[in-house]
Every structure is written in structure tokens, then in C-alpha cells.
N, C-alpha and C. Protein backbone atom coordinates (compact mmCIF):
# COMPACT_ATOMS: atom_id res chain seq x y z
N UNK A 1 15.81 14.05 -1.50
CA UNK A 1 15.02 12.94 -1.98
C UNK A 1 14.70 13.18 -3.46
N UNK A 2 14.91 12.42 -4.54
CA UNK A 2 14.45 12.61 -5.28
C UNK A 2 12.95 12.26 -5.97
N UNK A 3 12.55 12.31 -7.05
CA UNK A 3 11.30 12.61 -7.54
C UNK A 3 10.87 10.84 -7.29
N UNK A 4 11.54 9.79 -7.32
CA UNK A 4 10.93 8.68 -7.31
C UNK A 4 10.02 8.28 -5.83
N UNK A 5 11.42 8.52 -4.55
CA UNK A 5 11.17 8.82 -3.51
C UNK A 5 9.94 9.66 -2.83
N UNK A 6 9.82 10.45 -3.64
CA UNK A 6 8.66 11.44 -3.51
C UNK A 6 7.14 10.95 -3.64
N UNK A 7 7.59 10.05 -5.09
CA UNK A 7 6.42 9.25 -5.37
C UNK A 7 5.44 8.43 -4.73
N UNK A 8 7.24 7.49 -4.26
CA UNK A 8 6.85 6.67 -3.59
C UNK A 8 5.81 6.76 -1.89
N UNK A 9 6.72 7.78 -1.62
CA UNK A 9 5.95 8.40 -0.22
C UNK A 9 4.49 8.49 -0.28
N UNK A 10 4.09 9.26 -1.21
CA UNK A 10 2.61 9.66 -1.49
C UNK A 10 2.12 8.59 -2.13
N UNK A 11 2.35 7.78 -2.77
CA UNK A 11 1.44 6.63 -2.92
C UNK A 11 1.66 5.77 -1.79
N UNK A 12 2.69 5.29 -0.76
CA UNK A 12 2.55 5.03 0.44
C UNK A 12 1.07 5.49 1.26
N UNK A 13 1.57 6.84 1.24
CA UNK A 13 0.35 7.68 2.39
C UNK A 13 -0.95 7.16 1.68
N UNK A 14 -1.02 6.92 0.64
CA UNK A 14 -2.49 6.82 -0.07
C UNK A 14 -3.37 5.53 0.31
N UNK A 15 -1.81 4.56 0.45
CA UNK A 15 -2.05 2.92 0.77
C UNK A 15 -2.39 2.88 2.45
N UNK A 16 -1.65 3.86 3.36
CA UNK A 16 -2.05 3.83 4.44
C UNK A 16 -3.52 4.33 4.94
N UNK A 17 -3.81 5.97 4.22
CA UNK A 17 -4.93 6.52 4.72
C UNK A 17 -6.54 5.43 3.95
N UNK A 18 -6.28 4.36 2.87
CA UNK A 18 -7.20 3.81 2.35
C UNK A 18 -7.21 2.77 3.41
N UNK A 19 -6.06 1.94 4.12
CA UNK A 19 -5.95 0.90 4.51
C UNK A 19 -7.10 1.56 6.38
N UNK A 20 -6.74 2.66 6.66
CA UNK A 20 -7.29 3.17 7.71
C UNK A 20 -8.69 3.69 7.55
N UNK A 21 -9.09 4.04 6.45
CA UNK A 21 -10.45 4.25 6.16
C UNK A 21 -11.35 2.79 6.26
N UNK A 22 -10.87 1.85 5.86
CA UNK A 22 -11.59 0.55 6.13
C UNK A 22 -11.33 -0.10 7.41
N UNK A 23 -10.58 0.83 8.24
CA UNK A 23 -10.87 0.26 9.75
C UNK A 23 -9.73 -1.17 9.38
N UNK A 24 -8.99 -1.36 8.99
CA UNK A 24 -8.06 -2.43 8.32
C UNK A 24 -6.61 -2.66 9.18
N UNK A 25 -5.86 -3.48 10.25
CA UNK A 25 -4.80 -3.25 10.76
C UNK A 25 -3.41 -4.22 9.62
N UNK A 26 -1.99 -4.11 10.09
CA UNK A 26 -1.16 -3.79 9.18
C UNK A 26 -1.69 -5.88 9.26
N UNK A 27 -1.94 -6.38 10.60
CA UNK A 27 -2.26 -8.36 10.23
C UNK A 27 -3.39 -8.61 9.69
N UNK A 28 -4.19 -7.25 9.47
CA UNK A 28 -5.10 -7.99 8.88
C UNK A 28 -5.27 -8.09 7.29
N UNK A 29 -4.65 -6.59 6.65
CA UNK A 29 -4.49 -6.34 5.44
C UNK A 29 -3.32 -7.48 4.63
N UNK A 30 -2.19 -7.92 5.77
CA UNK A 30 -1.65 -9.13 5.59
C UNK A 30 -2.13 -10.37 5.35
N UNK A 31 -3.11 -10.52 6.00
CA UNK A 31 -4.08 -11.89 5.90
C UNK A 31 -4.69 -11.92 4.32
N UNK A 32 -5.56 -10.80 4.68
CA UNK A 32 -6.23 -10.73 2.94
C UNK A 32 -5.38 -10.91 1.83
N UNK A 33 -4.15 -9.80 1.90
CA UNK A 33 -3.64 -10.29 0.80
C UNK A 33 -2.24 -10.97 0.54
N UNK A 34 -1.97 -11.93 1.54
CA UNK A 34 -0.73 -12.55 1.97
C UNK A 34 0.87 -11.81 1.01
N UNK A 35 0.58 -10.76 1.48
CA UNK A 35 1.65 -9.99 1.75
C UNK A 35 2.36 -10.00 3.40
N UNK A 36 3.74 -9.79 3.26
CA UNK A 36 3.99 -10.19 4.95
C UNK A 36 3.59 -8.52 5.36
N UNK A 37 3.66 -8.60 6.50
CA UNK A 37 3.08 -7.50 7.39
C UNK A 37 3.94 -6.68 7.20
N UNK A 38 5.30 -6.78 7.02
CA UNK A 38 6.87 -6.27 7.01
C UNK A 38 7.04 -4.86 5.76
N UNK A 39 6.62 -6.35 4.78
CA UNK A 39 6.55 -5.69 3.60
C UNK A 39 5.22 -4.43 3.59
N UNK A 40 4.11 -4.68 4.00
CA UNK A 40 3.12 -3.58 3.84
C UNK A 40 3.53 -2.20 4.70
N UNK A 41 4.45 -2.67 5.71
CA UNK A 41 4.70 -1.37 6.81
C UNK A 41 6.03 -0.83 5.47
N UNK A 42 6.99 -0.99 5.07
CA UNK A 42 8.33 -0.54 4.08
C UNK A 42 6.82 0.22 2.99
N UNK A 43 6.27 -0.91 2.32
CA UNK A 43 5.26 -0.17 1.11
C UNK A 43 4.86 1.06 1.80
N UNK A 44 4.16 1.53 2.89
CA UNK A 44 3.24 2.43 3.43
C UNK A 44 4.49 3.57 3.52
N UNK A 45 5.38 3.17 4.09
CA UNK A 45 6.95 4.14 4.37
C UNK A 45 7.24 5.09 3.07
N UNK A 46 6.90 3.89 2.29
CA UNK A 46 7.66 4.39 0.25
C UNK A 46 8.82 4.15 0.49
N UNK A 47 9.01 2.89 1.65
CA UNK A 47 10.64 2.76 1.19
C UNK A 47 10.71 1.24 0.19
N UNK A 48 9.29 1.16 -0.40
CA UNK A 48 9.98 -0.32 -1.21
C UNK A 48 9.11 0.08 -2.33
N UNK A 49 9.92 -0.14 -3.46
CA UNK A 49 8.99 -0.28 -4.90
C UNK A 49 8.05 -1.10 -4.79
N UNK A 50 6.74 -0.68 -5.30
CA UNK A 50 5.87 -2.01 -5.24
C UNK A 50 5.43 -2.39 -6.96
N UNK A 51 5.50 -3.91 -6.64
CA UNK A 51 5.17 -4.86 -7.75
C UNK A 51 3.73 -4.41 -8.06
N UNK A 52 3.36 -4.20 -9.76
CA UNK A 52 2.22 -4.09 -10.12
C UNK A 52 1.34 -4.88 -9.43
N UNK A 53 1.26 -6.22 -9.12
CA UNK A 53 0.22 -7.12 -9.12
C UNK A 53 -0.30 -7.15 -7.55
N UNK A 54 1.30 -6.41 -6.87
CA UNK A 54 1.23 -6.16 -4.99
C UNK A 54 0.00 -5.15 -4.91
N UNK A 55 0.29 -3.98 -5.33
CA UNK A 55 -0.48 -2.95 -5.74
C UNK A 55 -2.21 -3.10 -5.90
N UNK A 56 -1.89 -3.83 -7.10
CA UNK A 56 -3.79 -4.48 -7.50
C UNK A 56 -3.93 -5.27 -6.57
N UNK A 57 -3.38 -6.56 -5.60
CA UNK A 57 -4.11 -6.97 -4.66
C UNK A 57 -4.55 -6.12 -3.34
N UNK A 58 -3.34 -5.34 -3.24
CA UNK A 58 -3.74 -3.89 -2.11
C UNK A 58 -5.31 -3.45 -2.60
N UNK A 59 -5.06 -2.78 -3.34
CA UNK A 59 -6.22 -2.04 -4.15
C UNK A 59 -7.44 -2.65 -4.11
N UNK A 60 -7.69 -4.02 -4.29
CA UNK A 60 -8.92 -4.69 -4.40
C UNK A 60 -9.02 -4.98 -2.81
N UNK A 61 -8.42 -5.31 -1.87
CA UNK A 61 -8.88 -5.72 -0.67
C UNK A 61 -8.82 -4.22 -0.26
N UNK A 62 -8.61 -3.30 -0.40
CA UNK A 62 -9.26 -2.17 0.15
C UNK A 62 -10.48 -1.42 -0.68
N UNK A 63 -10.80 -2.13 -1.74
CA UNK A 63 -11.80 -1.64 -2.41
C UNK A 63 -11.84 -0.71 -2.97
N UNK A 64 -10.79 0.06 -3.18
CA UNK A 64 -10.38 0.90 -4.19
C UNK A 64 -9.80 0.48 -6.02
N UNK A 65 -9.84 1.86 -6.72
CA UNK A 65 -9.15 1.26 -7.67
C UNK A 65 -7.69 1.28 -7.69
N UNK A 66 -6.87 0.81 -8.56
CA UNK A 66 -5.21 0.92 -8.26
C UNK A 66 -4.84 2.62 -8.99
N UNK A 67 -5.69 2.65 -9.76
CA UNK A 67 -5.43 4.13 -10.13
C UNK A 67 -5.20 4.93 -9.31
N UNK A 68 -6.05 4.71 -8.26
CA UNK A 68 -5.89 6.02 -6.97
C UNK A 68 -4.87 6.07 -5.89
N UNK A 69 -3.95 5.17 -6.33
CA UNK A 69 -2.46 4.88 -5.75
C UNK A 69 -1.67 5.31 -6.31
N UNK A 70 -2.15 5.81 -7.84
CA UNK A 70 -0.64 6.13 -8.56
C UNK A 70 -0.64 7.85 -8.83
């Protein structure tokens, strides 16, 4: 795997363990931020690049900052 892959993983895990700290499931974090459900399970994996703006809506409906994803 290389270093992007790597990245990606751990800011995945970061998006999952925040999304689970707010008690949050993969339809509901979908709802808030009409992302499909599909796409948030690949993001959480680190198997999909995520779009800056995907990111900041993650980030704000979990009440975090986006910094702490990257």
C-alpha cells in the first residue's frame, strides 16, 4: 500500500470512530449530509478520495473540526 492509501485509511478510521462517538449510523450520517450511504461506507474503508467540501460537511455534522481528519 502506498503512503496515499495509508492516509487514506486513517483518516477513514477517524471518520468512522467520530461518526460512532456520536452514536451516528452509516443512514443516518447519510441523511444529514446527503451523501449516499455507499459512498460514506468506501470513505470510512479509505477506499475513495474524499472531496474537500464531502469532508467539511462530514466534519460539521459530526461536530468536529475537518482538521482532525487530516
Amino acid at each position: 500500500m502506498d503512503n496515499n492509501g495509508i492516509y487514506l485509511k486513517e483518516m477513514g478510521r477517524k471518520i468512522k470512530e467520530a461518526r460512532k462517538a456520536k452514536n451516528l449510523s452509516y443512514p443516518k450520517l447519510s441523511q444529514l449530509t446527503g451523501i449516499d450511504m455507499s459512498n460514506l461506507w468506501f470513505i470510512e474503508q479509505g477506499r475513495r478520495n474524499v472531496h474537500l467540501l464531502t469532508l467539511k460537511s462530514i466534519a460539521d455534522k459530526l461536530e468536529v473540526d475537518v482538521k482532525h481528519f487530516l
